[in-house]
C-alpha atoms as a PDB file:
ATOM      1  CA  UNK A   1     -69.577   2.043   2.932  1.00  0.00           C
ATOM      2  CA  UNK A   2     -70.741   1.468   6.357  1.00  0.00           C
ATOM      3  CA  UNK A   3     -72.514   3.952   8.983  1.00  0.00           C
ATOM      4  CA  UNK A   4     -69.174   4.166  10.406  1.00  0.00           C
ATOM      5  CA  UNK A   5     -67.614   6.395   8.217  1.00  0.00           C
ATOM      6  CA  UNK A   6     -66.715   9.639   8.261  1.00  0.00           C
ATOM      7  CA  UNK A   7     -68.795  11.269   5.236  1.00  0.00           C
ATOM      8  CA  UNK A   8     -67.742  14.893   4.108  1.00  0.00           C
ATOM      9  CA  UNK A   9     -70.030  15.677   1.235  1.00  0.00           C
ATOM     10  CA  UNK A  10     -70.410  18.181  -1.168  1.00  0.00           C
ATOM     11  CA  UNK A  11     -73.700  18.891  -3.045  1.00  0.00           C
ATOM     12  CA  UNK A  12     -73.466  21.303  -6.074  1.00  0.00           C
ATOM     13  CA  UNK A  13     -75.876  22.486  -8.934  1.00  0.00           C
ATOM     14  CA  UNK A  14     -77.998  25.556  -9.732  1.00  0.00           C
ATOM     15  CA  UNK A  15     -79.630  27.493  -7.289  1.00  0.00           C
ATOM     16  CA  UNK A  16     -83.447  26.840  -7.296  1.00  0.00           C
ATOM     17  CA  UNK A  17     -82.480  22.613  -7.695  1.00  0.00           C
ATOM     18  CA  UNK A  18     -82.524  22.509  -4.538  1.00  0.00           C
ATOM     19  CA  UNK A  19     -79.153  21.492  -3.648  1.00  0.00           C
ATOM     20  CA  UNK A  20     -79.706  23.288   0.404  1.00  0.00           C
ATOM     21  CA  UNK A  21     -82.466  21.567   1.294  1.00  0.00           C
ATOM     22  CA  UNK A  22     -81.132  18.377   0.246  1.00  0.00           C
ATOM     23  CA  UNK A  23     -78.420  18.949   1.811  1.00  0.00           C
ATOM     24  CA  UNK A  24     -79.846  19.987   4.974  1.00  0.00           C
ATOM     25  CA  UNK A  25     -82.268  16.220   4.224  1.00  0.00           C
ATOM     26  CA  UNK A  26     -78.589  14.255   4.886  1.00  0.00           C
ATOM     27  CA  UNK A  27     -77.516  16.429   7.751  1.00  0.00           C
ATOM     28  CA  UNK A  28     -80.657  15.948   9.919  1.00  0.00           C
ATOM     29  CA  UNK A  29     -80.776  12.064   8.785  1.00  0.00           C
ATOM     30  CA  UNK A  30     -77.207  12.515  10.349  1.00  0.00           C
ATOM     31  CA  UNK A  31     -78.599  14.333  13.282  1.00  0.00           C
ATOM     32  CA  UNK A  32     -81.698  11.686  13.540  1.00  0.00           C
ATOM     33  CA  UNK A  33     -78.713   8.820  14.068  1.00  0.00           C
ATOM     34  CA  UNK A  34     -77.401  11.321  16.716  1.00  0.00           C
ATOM     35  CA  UNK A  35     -73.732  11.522  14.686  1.00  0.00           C
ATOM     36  CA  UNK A  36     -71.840  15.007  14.729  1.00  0.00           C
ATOM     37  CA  UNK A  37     -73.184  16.920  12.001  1.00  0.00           C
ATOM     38  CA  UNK A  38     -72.232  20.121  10.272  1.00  0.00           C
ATOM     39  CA  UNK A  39     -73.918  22.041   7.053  1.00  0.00           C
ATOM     40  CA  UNK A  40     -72.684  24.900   5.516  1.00  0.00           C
ATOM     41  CA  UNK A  41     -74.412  26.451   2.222  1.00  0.00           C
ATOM     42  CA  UNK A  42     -72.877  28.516  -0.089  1.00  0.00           C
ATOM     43  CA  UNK A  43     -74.254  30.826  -2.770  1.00  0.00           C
ATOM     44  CA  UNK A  44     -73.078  32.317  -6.079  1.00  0.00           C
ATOM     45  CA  UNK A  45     -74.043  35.790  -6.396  1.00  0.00           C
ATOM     46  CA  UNK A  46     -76.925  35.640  -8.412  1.00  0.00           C
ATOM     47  CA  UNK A  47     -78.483  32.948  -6.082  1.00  0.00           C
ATOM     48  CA  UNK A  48     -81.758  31.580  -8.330  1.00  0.00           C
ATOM     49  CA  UNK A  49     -79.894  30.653 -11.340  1.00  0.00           C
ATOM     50  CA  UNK A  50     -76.480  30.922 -10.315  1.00  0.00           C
ATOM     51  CA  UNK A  51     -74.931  28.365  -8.647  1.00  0.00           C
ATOM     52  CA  UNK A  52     -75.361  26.976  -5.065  1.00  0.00           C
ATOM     53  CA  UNK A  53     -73.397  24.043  -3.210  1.00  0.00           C
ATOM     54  CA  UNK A  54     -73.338  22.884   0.563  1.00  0.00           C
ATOM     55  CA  UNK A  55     -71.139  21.160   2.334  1.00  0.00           C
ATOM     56  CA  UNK A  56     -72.392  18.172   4.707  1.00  0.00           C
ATOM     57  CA  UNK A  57     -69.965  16.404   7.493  1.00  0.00           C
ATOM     58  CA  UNK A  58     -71.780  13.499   9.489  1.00  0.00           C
ATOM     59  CA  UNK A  59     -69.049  11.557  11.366  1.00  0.00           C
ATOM     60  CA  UNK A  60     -68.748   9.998  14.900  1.00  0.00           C
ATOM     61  CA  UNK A  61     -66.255  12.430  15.931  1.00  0.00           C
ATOM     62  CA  UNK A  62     -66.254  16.399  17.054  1.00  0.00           C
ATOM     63  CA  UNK A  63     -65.667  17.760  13.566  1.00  0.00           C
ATOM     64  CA  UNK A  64     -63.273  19.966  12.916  1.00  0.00           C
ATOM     65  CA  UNK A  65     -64.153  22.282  10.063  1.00  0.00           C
ATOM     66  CA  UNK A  66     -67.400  22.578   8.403  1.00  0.00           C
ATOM     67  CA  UNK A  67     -66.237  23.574   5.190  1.00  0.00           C
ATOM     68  CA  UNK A  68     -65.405  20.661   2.902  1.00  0.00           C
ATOM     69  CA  UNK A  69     -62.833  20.710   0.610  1.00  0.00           C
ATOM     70  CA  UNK A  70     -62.003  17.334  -0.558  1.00  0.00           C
ATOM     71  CA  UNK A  71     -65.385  15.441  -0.442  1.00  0.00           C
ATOM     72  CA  UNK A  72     -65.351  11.837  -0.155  1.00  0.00           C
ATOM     73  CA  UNK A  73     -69.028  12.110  -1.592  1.00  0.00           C
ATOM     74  CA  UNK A  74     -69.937  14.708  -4.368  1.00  0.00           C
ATOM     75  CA  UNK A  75     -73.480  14.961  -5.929  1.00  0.00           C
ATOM     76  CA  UNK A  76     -73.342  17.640  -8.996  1.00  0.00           C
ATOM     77  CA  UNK A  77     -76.716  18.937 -10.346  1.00  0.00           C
ATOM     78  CA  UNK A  78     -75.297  20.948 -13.471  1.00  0.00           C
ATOM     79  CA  UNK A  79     -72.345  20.748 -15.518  1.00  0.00           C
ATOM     80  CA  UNK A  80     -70.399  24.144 -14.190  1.00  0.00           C
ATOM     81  CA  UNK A  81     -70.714  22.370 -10.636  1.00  0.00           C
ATOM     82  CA  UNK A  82     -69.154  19.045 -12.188  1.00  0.00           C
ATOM     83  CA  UNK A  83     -66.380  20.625 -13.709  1.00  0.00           C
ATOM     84  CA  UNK A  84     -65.737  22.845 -11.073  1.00  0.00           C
ATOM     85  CA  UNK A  85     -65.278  20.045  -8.178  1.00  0.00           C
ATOM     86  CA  UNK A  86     -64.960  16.714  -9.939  1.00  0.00           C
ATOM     87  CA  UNK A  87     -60.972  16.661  -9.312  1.00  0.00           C
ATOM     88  CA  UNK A  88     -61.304  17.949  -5.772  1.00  0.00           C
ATOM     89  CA  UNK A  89     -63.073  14.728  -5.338  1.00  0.00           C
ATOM     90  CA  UNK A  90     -60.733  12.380  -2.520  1.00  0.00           C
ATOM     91  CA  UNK A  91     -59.408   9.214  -4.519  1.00  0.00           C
ATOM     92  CA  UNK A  92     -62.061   6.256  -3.285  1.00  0.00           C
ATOM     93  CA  UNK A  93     -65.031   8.788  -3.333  1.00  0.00           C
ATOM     94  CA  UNK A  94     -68.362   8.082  -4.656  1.00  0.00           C
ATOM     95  CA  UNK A  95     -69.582  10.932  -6.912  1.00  0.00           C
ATOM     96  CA  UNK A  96     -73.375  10.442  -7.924  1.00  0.00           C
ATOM     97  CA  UNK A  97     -74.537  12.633 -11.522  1.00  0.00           C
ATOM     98  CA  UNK A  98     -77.673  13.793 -12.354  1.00  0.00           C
ATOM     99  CA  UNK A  99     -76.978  12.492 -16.209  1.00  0.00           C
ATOM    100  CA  UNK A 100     -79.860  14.106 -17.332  1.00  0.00           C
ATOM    101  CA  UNK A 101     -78.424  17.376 -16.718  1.00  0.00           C
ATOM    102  CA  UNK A 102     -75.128  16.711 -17.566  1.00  0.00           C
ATOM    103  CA  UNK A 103     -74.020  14.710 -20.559  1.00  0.00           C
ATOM    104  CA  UNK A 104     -70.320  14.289 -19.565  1.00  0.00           C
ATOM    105  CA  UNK A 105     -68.757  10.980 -17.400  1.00  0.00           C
ATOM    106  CA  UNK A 106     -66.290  11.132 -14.578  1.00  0.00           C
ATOM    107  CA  UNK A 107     -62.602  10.228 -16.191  1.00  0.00           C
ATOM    108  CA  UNK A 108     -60.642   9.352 -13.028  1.00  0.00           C
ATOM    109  CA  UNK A 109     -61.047   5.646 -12.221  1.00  0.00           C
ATOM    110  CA  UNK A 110     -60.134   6.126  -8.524  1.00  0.00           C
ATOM    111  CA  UNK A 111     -63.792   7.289  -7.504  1.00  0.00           C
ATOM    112  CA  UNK A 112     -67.170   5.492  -8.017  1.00  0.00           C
ATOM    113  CA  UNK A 113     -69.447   7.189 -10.231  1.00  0.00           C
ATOM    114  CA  UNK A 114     -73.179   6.857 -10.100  1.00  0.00           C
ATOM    115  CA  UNK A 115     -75.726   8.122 -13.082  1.00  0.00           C
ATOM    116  CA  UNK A 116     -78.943   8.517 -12.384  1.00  0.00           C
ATOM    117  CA  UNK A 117     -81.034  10.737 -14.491  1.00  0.00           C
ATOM    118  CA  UNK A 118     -82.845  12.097 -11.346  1.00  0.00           C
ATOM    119  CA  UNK A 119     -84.544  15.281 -12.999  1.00  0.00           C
ATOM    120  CA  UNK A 120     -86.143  13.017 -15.893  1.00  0.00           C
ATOM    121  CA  UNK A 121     -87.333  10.115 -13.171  1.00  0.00           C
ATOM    122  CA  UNK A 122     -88.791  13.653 -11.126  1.00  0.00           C
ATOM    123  CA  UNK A 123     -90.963  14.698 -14.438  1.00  0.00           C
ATOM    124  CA  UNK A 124     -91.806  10.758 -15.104  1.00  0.00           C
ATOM    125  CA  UNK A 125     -93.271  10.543 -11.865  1.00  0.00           C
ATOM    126  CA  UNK A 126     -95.078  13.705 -11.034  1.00  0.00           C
ATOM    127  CA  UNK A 127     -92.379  15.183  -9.483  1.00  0.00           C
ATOM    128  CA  UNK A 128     -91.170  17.941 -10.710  1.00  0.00           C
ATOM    129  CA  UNK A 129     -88.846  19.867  -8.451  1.00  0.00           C
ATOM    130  CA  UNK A 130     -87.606  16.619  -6.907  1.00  0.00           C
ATOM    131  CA  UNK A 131     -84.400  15.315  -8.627  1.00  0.00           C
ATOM    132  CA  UNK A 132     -82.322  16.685  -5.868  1.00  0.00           C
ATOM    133  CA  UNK A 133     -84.275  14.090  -2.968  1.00  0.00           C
ATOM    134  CA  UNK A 134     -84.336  11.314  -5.392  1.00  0.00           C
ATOM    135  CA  UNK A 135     -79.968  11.867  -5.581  1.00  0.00           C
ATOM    136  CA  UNK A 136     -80.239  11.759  -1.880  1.00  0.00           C
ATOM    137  CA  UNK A 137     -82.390   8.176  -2.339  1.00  0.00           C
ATOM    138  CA  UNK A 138     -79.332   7.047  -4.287  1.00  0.00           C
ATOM    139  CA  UNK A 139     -76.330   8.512  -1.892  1.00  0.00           C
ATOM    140  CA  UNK A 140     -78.914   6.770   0.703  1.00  0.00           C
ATOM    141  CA  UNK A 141     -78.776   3.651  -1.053  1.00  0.00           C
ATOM    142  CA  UNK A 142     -74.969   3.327  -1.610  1.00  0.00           C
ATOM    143  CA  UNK A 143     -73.521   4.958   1.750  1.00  0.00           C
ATOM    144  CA  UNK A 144     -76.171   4.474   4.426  1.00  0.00           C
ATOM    145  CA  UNK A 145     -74.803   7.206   5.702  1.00  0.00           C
ATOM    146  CA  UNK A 146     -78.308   7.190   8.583  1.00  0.00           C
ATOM    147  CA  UNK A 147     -80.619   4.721   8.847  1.00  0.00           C
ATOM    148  CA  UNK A 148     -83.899   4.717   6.885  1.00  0.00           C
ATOM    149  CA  UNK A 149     -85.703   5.255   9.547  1.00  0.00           C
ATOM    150  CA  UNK A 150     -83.749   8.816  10.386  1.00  0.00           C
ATOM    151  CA  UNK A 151     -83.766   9.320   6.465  1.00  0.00           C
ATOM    152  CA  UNK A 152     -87.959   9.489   6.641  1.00  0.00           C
ATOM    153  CA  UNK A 153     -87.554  11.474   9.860  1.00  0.00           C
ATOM    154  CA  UNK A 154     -85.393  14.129   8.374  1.00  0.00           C
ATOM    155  CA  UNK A 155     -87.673  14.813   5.416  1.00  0.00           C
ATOM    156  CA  UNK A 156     -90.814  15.421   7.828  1.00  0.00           C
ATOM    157  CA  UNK A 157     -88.464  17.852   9.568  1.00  0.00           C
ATOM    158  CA  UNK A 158     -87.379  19.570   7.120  1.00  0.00           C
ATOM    159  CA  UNK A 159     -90.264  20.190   4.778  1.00  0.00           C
ATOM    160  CA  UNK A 160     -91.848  23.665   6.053  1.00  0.00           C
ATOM    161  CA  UNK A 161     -95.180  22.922   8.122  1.00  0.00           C
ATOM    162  CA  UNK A 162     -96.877  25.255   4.993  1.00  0.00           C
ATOM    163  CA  UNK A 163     -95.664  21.941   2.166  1.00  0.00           C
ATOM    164  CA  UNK A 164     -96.545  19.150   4.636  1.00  0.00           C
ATOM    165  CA  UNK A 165     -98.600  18.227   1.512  1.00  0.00           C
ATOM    166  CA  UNK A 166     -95.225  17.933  -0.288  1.00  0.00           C
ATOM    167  CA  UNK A 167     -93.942  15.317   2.545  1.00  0.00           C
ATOM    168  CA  UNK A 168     -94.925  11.845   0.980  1.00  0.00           C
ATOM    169  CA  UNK A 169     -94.003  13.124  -2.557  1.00  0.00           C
ATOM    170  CA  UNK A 170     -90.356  13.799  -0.884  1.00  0.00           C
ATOM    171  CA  UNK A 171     -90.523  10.153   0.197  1.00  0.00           C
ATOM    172  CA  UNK A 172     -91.824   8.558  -3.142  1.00  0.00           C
ATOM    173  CA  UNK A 173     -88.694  10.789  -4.347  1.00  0.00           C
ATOM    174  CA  UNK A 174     -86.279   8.869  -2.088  1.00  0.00           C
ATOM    175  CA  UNK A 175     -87.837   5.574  -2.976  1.00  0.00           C
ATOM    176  CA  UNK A 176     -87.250   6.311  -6.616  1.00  0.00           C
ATOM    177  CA  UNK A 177     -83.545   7.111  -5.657  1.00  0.00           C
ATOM    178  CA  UNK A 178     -83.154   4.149  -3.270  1.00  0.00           C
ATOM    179  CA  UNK A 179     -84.635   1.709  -6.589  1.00  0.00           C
ATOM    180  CA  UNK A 180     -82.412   3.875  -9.846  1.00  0.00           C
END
């Protein structure tokens, strides 16, 4: 896919994987690139535990509605998220699975389907917490939906002055995504 595109995503998983601030890692890599960019979170009602997605636009154009629907890119984090979304997916879409988490493939053969078991190469490497950035390495790796210059940008913006410690752990993350 090239940076031309119109990407409207859709992360989903438990809350607590950290499916928002991933999210919010694309949409200022987005920004970064100066593209039209929208984020919109969404909560289950338990929040920790229950389930969280977000919806990510980056495009070249005003965009419309925040709220994504039919995602042309879909990341799932747990198994209620996959089977919730997967067939909401647009045909052509690339849908990237944390297959550690879930132990189930995507059965439409009109979407590209990525497996990368992101929360066991998080523990492997020392970090824990991760998975979600190193999914955003990979989505990073087959979209280019910003530059990797905006990419590296985005995570120093968007980890909290109080886990600047956390900041080249987020990029090893991304590497480890860019490389599964």
């Amino acid at each position: 896919m090239s940076t031309n595109k119109n990407f409207n995503m859709l992360l989903a998983g438990f809350g607590g994987q950290g499916i928002l601030f991933a999210g919010k890692v694309i949409a200022y890599g987005g920004l970064m690139d100066e593209k039209e960019i929208s984020w919109l979170p969404s909560y289950g009602p338990e929040m920790r535990g229950g389930t969280a997605n977000c919806s990510v636009c980056i495009s070249d154009q005003p965009i419309g509605s925040p709220l994504v629907v039919n995602p042309n890119v879909f990341i799932a984090m747990n198994l209620p998220s996959f089977d919730k979304f997967i067939n909401d997916v647009e045909p052509g879409s690339i849908v990237i699975v944390d297959s550690f988490l879930i132990n189930k493939k995507v059965e439409r053969d009109d979407v590209t389907a990525f497996y990368v078991p992101a929360t066991k190469i998080a523990e492997d490497n020392g970090l824990k917490g991760l998975a979600n950035i190193i999914l955003v390495g990979k989505l990073f790796h087959e979209t280019n939906f910003c530059t990797e210059d905006a990419l590296y940008k985005a995570v120093e913006k968007c980890v909290p002055p109080r886990k600047a410690h956390l900041i080249d752990a987020n990029k090893k993350a991304l590497q480890l995504g860019m490389e599964a």
